[in-house]
C-alpha atoms as a PDB file:
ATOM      1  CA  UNK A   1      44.296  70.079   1.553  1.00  0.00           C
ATOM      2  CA  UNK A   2      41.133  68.625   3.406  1.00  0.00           C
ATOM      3  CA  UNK A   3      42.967  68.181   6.358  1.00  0.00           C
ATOM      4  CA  UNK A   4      43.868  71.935   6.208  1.00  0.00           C
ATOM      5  CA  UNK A   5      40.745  73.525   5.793  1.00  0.00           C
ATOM      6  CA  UNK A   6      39.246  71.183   8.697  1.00  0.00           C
ATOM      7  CA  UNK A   7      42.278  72.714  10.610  1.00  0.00           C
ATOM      8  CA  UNK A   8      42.063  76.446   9.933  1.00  0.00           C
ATOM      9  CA  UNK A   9      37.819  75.977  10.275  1.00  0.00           C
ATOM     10  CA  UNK A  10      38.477  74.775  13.746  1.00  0.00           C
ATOM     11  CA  UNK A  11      40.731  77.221  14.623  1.00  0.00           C
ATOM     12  CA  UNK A  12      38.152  79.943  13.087  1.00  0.00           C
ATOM     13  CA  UNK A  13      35.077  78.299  14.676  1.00  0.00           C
ATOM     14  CA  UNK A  14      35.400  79.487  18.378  1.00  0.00           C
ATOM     15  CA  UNK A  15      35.844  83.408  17.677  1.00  0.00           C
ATOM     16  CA  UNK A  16      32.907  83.144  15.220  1.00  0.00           C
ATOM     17  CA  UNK A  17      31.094  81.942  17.443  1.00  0.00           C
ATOM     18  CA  UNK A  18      31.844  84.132  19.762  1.00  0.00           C
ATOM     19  CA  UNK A  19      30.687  86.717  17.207  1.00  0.00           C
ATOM     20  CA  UNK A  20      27.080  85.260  16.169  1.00  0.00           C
ATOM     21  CA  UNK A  21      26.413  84.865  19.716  1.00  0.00           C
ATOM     22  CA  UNK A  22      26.958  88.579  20.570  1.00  0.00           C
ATOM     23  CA  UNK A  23      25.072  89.504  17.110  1.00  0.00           C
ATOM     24  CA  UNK A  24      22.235  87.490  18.245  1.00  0.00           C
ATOM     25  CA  UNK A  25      21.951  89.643  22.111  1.00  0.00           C
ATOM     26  CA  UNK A  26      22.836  92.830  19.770  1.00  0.00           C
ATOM     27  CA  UNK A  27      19.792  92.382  18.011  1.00  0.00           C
ATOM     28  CA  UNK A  28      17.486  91.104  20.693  1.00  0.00           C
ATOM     29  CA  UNK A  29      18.603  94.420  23.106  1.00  0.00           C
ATOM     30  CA  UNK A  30      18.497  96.759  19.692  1.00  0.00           C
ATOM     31  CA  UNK A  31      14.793  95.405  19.244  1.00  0.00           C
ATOM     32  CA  UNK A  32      13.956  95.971  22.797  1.00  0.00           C
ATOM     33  CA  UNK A  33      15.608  99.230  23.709  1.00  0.00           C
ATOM     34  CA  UNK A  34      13.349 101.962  21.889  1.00  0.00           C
ATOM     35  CA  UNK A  35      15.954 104.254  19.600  1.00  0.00           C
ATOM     36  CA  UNK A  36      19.297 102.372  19.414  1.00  0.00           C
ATOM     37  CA  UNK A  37      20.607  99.889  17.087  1.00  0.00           C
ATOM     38  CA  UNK A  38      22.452  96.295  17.539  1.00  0.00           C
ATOM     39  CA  UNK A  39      25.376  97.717  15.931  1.00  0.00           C
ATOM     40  CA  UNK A  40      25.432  99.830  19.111  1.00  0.00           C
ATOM     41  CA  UNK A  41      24.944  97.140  21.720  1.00  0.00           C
ATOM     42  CA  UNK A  42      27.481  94.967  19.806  1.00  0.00           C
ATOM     43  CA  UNK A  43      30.182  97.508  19.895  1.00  0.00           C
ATOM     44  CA  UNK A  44      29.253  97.666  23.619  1.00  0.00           C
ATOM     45  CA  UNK A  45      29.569  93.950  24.348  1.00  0.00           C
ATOM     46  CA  UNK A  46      32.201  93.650  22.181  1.00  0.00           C
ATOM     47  CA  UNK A  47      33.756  96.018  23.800  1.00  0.00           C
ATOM     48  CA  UNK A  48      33.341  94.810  27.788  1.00  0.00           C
ATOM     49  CA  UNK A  49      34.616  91.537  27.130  1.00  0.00           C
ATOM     50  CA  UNK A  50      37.530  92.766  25.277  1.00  0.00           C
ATOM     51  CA  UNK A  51      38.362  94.810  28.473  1.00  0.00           C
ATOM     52  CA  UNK A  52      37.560  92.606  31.612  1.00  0.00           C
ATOM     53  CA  UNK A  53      40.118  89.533  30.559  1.00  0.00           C
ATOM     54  CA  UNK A  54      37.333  87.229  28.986  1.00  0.00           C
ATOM     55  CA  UNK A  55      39.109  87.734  25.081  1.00  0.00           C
ATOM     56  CA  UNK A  56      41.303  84.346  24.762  1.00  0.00           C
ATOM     57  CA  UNK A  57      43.669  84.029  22.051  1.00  0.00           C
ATOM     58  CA  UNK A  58      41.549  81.166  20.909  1.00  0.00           C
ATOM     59  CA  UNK A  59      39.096  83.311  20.186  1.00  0.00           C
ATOM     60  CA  UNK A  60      41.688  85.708  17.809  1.00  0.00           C
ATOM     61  CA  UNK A  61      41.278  84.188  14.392  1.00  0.00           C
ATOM     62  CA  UNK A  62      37.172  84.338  14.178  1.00  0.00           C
ATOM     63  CA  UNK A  63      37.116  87.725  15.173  1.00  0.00           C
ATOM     64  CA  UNK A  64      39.646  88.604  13.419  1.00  0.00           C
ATOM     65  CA  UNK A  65      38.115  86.829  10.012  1.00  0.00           C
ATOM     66  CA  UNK A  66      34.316  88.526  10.815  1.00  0.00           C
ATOM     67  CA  UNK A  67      35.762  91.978  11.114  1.00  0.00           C
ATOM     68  CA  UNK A  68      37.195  91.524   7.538  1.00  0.00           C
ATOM     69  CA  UNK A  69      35.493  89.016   5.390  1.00  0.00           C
ATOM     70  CA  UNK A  70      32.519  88.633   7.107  1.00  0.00           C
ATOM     71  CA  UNK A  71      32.309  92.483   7.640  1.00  0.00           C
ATOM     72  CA  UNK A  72      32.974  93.238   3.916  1.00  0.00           C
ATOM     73  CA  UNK A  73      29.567  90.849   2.941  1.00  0.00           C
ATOM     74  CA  UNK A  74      27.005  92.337   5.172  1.00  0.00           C
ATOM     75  CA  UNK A  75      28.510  96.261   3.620  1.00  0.00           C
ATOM     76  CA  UNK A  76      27.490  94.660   0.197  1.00  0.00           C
ATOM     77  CA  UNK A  77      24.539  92.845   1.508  1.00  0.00           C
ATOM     78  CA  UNK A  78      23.360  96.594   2.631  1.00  0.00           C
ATOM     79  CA  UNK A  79      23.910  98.131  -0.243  1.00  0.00           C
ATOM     80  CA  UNK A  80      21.614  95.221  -2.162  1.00  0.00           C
ATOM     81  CA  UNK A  81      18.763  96.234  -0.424  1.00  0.00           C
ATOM     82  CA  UNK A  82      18.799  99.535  -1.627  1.00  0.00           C
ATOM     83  CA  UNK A  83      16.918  99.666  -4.799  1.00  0.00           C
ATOM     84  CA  UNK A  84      17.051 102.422  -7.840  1.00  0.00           C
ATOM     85  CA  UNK A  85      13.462 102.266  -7.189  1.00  0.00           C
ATOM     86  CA  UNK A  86      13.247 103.135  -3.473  1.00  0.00           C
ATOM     87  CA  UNK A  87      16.022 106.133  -4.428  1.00  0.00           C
ATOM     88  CA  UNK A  88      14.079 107.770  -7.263  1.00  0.00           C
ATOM     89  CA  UNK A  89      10.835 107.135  -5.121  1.00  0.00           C
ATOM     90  CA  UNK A  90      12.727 110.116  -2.624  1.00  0.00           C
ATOM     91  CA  UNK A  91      12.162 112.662  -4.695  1.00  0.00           C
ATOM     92  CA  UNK A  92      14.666 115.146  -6.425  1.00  0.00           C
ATOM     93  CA  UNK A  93      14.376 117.714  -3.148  1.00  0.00           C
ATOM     94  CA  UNK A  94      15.066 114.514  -0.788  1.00  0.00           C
ATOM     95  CA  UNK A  95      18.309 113.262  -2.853  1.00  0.00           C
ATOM     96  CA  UNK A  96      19.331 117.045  -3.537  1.00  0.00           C
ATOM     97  CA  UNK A  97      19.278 117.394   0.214  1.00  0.00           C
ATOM     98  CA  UNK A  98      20.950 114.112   1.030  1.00  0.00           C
ATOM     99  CA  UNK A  99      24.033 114.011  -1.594  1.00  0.00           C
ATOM    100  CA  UNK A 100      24.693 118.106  -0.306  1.00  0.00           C
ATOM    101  CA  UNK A 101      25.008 117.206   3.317  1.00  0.00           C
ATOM    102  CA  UNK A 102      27.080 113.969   3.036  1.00  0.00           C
ATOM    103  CA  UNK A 103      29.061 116.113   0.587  1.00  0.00           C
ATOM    104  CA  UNK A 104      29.540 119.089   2.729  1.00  0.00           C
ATOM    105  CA  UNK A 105      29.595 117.681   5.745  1.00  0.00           C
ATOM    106  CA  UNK A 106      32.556 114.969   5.020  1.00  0.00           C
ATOM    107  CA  UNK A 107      34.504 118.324   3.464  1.00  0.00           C
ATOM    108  CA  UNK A 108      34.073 120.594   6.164  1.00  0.00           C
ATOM    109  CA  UNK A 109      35.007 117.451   8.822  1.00  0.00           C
ATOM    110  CA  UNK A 110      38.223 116.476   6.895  1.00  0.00           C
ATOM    111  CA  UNK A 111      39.158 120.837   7.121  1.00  0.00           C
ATOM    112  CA  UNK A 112      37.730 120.958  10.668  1.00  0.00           C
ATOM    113  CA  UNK A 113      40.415 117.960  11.522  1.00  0.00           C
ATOM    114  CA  UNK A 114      43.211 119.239   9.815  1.00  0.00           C
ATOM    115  CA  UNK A 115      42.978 122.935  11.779  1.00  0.00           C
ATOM    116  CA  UNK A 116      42.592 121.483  15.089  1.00  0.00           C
ATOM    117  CA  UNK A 117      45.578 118.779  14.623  1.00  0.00           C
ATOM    118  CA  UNK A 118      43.661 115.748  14.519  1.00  0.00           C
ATOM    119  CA  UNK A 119      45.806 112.513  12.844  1.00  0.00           C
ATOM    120  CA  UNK A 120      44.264 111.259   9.118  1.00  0.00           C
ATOM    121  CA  UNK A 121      42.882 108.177   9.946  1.00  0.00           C
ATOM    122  CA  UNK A 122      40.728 109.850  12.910  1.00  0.00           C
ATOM    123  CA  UNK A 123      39.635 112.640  11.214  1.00  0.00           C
ATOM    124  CA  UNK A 124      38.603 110.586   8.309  1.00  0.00           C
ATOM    125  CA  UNK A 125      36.577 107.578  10.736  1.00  0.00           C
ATOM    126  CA  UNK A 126      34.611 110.712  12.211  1.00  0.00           C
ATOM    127  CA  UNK A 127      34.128 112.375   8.667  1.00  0.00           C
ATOM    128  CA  UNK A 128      32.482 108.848   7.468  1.00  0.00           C
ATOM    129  CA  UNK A 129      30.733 108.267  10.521  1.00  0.00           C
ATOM    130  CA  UNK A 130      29.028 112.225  10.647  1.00  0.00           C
ATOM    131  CA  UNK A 131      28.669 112.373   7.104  1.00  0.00           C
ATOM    132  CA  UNK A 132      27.311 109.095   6.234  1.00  0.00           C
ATOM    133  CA  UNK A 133      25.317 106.852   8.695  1.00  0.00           C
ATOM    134  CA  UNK A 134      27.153 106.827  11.996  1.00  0.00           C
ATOM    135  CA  UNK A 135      29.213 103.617  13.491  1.00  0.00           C
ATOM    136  CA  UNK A 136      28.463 101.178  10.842  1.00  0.00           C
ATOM    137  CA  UNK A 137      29.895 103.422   8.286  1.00  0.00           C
ATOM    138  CA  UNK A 138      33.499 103.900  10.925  1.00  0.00           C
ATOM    139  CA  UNK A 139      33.368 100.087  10.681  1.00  0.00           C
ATOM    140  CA  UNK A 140      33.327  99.712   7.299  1.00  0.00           C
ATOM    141  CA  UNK A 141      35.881 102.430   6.793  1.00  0.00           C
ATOM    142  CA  UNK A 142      38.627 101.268   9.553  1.00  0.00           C
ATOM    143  CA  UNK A 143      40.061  98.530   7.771  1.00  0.00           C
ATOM    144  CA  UNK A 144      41.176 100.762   4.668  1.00  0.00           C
ATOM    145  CA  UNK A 145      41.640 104.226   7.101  1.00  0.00           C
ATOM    146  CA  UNK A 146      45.013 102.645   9.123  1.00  0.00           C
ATOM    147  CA  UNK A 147      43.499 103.958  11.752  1.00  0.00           C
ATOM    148  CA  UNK A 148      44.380 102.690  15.295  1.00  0.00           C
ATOM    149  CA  UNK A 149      42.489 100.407  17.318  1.00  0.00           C
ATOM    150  CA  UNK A 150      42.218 103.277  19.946  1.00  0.00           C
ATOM    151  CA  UNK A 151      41.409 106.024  17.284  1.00  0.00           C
ATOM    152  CA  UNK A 152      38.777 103.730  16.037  1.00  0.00           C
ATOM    153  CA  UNK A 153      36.757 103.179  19.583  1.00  0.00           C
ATOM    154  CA  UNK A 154      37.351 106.983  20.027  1.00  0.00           C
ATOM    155  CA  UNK A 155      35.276 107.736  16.592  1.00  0.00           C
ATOM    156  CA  UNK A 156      32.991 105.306  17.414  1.00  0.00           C
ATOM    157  CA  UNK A 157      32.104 106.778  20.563  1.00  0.00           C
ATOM    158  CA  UNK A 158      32.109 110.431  19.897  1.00  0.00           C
ATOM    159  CA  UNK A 159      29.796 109.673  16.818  1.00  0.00           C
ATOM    160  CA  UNK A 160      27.785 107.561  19.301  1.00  0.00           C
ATOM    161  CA  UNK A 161      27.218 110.047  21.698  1.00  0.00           C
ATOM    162  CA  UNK A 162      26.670 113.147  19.615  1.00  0.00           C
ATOM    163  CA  UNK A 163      24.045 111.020  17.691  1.00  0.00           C
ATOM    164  CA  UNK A 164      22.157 110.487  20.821  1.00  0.00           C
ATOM    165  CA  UNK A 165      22.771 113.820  21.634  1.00  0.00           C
ATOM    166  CA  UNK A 166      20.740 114.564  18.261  1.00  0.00           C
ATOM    167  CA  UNK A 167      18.225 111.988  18.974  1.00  0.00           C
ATOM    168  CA  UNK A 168      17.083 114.260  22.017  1.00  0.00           C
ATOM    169  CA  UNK A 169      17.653 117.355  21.036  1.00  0.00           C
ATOM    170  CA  UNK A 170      16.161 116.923  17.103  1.00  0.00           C
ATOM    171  CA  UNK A 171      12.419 116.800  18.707  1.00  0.00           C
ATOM    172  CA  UNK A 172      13.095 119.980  20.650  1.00  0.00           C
ATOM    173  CA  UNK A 173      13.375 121.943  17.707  1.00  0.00           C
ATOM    174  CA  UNK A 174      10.736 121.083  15.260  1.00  0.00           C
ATOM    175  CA  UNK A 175       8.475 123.633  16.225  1.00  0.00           C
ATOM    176  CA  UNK A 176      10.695 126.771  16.943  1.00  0.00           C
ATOM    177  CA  UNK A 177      12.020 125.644  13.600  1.00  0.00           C
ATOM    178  CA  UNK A 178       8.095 125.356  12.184  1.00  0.00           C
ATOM    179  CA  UNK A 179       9.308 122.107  10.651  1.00  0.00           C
ATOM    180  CA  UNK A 180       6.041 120.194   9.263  1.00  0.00           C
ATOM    181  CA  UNK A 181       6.235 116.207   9.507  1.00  0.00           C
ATOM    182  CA  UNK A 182       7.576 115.615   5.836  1.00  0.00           C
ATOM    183  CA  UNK A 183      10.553 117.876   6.406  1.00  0.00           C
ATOM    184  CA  UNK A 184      11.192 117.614  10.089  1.00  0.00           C
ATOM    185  CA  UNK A 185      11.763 113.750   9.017  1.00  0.00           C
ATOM    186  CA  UNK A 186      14.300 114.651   5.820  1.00  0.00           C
ATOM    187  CA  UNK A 187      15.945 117.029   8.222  1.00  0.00           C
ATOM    188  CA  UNK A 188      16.485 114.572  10.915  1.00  0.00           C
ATOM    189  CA  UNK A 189      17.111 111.928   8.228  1.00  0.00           C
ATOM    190  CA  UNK A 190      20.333 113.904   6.970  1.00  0.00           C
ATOM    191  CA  UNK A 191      21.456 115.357  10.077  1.00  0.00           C
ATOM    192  CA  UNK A 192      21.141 112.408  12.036  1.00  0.00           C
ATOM    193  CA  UNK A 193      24.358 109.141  12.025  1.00  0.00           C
ATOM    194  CA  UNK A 194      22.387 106.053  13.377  1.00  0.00           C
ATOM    195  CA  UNK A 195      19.173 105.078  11.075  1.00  0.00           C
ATOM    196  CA  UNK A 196      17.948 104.007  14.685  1.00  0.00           C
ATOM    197  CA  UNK A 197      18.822 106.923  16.578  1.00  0.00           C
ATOM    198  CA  UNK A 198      16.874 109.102  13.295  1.00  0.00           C
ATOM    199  CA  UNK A 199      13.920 106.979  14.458  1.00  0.00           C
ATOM    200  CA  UNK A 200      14.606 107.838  17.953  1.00  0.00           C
ATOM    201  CA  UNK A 201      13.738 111.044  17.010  1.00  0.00           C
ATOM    202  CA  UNK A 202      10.964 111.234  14.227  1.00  0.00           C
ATOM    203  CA  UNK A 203       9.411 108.655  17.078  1.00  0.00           C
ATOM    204  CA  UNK A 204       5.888 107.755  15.868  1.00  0.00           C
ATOM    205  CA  UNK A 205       5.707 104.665  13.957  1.00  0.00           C
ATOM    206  CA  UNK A 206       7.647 102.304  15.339  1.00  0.00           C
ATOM    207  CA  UNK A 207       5.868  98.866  13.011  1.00  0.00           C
ATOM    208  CA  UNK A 208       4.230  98.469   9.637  1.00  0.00           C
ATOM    209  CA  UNK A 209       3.101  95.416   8.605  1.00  0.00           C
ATOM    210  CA  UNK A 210       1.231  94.669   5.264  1.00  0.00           C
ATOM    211  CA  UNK A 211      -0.889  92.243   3.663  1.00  0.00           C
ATOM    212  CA  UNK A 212      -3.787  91.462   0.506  1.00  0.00           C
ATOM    213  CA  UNK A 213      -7.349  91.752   1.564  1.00  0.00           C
ATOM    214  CA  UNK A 214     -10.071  89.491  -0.220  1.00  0.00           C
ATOM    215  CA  UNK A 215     -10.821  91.880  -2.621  1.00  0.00           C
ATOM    216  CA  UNK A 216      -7.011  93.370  -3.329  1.00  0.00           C
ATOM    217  CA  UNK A 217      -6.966  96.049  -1.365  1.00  0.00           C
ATOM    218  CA  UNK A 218      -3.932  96.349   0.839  1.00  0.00           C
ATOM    219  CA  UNK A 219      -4.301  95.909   4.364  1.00  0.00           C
ATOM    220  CA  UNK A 220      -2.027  97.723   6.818  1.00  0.00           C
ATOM    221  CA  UNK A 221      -1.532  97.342  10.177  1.00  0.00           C
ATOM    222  CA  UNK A 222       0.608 100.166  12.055  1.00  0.00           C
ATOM    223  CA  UNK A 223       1.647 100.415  15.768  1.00  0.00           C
ATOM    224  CA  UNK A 224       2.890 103.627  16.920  1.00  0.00           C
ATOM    225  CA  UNK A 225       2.938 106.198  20.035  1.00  0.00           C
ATOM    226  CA  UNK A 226       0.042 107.248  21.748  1.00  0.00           C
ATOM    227  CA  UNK A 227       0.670 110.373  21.257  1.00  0.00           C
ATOM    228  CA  UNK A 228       0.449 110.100  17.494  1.00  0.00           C
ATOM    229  CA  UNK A 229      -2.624 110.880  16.135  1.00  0.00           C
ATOM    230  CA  UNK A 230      -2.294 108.130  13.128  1.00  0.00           C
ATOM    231  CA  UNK A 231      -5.712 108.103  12.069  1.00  0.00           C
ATOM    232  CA  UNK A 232      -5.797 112.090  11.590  1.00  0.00           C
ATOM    233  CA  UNK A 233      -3.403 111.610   8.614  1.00  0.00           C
ATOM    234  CA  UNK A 234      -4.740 108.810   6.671  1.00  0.00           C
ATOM    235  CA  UNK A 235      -7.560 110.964   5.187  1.00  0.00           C
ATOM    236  CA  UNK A 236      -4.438 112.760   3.513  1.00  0.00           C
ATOM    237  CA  UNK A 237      -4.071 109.649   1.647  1.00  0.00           C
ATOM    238  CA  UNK A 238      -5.726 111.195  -1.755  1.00  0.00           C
ATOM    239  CA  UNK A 239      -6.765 108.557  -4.880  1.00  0.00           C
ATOM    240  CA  UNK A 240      -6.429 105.528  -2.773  1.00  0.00           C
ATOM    241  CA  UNK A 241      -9.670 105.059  -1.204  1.00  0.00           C
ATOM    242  CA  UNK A 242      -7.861 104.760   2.391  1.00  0.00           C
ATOM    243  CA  UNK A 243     -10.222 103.481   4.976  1.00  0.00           C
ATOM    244  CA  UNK A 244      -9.299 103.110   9.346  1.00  0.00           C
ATOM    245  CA  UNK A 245     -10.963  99.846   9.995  1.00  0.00           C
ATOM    246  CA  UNK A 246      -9.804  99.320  13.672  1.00  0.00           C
ATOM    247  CA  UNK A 247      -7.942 101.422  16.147  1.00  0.00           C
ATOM    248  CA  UNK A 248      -7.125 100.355  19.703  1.00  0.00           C
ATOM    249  CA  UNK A 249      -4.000 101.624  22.117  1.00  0.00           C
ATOM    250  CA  UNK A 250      -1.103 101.917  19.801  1.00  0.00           C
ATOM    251  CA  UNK A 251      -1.742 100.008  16.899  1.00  0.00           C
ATOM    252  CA  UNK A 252      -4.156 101.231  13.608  1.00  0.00           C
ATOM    253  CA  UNK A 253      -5.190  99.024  10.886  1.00  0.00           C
ATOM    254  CA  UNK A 254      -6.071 100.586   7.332  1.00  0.00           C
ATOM    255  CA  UNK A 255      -7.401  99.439   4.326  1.00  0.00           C
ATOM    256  CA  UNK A 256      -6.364 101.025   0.901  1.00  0.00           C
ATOM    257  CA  UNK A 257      -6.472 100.700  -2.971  1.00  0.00           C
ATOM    258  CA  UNK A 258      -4.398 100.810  -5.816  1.00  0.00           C
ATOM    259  CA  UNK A 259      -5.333 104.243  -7.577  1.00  0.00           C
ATOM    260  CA  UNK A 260      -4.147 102.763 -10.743  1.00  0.00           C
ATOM    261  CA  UNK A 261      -4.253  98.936 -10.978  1.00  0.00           C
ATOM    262  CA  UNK A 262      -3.726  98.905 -14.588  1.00  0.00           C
ATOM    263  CA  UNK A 263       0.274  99.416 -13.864  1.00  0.00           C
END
């Protein structure tokens, strides 16, 4: 039995390694290159060495085992981090507006595939991906969708490219729309695929950090463009005693109280 799992481990160990190695660049590229996610530069990577002869068969069983099992985890370990809390702290409008377009949007997809033709398993990876939140939602999906391996990179990179597509365009019409910040950013938010490619577009703050002060007042430190005028909207900040107490190129730092401490 030991010598069996030692076995099947070292045949697993190469392609996972593989795999941690190109998550590692993925995130280090994702964190450099303003507006795109690893999941993006992964899928890119992944893809380039699966097409120029460097895939060995060696390599077969630890990919093969991430994009399952190890897949399957980080879905779950997403869905931990979202809170009840952080949901009801939306707002009725905000959920309203997000369950409506996922809902209508996955519909009119799945109708929009069946009249031109598409297969099932396509239309549905592009459905999930558009109505949902873009290529790590298709990832998720494919393994249940018996979709092909070419049907798969083909919803991948049509929801890819519209959502950058988005990411450019979105800006251009916040003011012929006479979108304000609040709802420019929900309208992005649900009409947007990639969480990075949303931020892409509602480009502003691009860092918070936070931490106590002596006296138990939060301290927050924010970068963002320098074209945002950060400072401007912290005097908006009603009941919680919000103070700027340094601003240089980029990066704002502001001091604030609990209105009610008691809770």
């Amino acid at each position: 039995m030991v010598d069996t799992a030692t076995e099947r481990a070292r045949g697993l160990a190469p392609g996972l390694v593989l795999v941690a190695v190109i998550v590692v660049v993925a995130d280090r590229i994702g964190d450099y290159v303003s507006g795109t996610s690893a999941l993006i530069w992964a899928l890119a990577i992944g893809a380039v060495i699966a097409n120029t002869g460097l895939l060995r068969p060696s390599l077969a069983p630890g990919i093969r085992y991430a994009s399952r099992n190890v897949l399957r985890i980080g879905v779950a370990l997403l869905g931990i981090r979202l809170s009840l809390g952080t949901i009801g702290d939306l707002g009725l409008r905000t959920i309203v507006v997000i369950l409506g377009s996922i809902c209508v949007t996955f519909v009119a997809t799945l109708l929009i595939g069946r009249l031109l033709g598409v297969s099932g398993p396509l239309t549905l990876l592009i459905a999930t991906g558009t109505g949902i939140c873009g290529a790590s939602a298709i990832v998720a999906m494919e393994s249940v969708s018996e979709a092909s391996r070419e049907e798969a990179a083909f919803a991948l990179a049509t929801i890819t490219a519209l959502g950058t597509v988005a990411m450019v365009g979105a800006p251009l019409l916040r003011t012929p729309l006479g979108l304000g910040s609040t709802d420019f950013g929900i309208w992005s938010g649900a009409s947007i695929q990639e969480v990075a490619q949303v931020v892409g577009a509602t480009a502003g703050v691009s860092a918070v950090a936070v931490a106590s002060g002596p006296d138990g007042e939060f301290v927050f430190t924010v970068e963002h463009g320098e074209d945002v005028k950060m400072a401007d909207a912290v005097t908006s900040l009603e009941g919680f005693g919000a103070q700027v107490t340094s601003e240089t190129d980029g990066v704002l730092q502001v001091t604030a109280h609990d209105p009610d401490p008691g809770n």
